[in-house]
C-alpha atoms as a PDB file:
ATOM      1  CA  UNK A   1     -28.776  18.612   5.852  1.00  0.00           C
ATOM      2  CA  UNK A   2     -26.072  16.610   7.759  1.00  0.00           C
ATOM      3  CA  UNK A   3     -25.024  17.536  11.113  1.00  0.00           C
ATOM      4  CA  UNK A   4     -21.647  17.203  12.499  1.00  0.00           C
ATOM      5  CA  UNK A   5     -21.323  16.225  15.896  1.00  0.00           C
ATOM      6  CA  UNK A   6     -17.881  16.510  18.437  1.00  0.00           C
ATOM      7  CA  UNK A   7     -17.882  15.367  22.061  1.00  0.00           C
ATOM      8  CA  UNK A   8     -14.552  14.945  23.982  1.00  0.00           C
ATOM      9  CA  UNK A   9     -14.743  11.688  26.238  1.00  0.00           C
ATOM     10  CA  UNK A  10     -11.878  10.224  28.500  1.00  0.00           C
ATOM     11  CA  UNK A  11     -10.736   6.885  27.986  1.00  0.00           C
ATOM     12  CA  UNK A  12     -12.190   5.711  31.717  1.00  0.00           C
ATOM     13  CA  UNK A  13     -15.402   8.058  30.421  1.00  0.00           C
ATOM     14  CA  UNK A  14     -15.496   5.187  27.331  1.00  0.00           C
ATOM     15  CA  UNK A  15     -14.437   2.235  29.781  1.00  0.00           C
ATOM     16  CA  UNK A  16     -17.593   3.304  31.866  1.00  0.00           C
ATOM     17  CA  UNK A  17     -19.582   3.339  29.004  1.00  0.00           C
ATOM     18  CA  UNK A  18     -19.000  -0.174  27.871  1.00  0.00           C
ATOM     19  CA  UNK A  19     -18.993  -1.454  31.491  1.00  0.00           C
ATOM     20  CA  UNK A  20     -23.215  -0.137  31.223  1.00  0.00           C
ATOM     21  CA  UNK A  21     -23.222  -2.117  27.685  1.00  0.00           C
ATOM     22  CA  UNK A  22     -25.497  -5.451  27.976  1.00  0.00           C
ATOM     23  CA  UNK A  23     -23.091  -8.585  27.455  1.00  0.00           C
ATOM     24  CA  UNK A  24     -23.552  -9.426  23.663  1.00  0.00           C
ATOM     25  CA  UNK A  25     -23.287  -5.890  22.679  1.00  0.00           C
ATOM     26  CA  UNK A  26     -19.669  -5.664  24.915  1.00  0.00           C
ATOM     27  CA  UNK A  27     -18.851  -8.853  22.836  1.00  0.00           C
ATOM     28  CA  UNK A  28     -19.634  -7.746  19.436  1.00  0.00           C
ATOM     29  CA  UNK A  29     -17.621  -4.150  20.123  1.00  0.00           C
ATOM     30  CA  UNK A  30     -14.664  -6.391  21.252  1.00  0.00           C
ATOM     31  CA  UNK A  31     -14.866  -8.088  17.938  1.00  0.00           C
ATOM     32  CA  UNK A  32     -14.841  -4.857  16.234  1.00  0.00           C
ATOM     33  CA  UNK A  33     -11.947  -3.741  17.711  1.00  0.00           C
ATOM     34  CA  UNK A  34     -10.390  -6.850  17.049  1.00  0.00           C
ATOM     35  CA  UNK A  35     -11.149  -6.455  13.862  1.00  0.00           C
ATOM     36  CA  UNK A  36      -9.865  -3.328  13.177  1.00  0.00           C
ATOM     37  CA  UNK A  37      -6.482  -3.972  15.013  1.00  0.00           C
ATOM     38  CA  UNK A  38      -5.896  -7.378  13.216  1.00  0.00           C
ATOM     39  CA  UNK A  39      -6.808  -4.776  10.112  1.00  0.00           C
ATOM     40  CA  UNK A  40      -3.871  -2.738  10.731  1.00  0.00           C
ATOM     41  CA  UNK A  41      -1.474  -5.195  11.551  1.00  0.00           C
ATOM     42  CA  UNK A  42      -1.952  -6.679   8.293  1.00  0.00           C
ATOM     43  CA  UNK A  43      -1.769  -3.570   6.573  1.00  0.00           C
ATOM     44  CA  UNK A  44       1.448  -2.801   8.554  1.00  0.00           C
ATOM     45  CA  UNK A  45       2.690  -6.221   7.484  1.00  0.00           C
ATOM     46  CA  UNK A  46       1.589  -5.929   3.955  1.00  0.00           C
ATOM     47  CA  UNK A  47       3.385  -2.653   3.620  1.00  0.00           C
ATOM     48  CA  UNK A  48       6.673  -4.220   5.152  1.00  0.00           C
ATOM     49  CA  UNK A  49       6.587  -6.675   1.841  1.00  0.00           C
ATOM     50  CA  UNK A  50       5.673  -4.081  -0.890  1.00  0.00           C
ATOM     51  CA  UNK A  51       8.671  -3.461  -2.598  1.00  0.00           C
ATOM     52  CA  UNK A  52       8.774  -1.978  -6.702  1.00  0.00           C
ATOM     53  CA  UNK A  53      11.786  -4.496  -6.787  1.00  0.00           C
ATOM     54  CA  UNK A  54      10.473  -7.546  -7.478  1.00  0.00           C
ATOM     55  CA  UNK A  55       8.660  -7.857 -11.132  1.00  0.00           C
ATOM     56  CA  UNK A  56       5.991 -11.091 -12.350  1.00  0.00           C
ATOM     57  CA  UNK A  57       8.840 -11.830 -14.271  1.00  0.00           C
ATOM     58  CA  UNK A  58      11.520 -12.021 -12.031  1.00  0.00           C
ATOM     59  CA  UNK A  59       9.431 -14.516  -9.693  1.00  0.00           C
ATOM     60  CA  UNK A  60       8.290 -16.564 -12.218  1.00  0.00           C
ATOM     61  CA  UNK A  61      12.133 -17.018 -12.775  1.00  0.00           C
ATOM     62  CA  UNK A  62      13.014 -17.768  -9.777  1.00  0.00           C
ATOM     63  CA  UNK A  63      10.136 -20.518  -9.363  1.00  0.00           C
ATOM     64  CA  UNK A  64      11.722 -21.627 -12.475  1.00  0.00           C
ATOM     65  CA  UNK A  65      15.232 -22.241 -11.393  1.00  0.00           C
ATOM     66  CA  UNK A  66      13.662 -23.925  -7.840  1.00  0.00           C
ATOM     67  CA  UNK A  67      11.755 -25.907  -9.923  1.00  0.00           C
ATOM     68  CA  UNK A  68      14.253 -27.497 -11.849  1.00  0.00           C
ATOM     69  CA  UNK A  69      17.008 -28.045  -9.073  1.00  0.00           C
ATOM     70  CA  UNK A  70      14.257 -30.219  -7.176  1.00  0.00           C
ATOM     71  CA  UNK A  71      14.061 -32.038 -10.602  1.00  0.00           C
ATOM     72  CA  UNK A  72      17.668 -32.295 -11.073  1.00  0.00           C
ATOM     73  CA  UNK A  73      17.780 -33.705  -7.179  1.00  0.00           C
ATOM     74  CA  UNK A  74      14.782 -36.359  -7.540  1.00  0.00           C
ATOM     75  CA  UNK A  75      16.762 -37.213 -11.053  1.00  0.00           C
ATOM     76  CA  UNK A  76      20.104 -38.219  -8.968  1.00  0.00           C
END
């Protein structure tokens, strides 16, 4: 049998909270949330590249045609 809990707390209510914490358990729940905002902004960031544009194909290509203009340069 689970039970489901909901509580509605303040943001100072939480701030007060952590200000009771002892000092390695304050700096663990900073890393958390550090961890879960550098989370998001690399999901946010990941998302801004996604794109159905661009195929395997289509890169390996391009790579292609760098490729050989460096050649073509270190040739001359």
């Amino acid at each position: 049998m689970k039970t489901e809990l909901q509580v509605d707390i303040t943001y100072d209510q939480i701030v007060s909270l952590v200000k009771q914490l002892p000092l390695n358990e304050k700096i663990s729940l900073s890393k958390e949330l550090e961890k879960e905002g550098i989370a998001s902004r690399l999901s946010a960031l990941l998302k801004t590249f996604q794109t159905d544009e661009l195929s395997l194909e289509t890169i390996d290509e391009e790579m292609e045609a760098v490729r050989q203009e460096l050649y073509e340069r270190r040739k001359h």
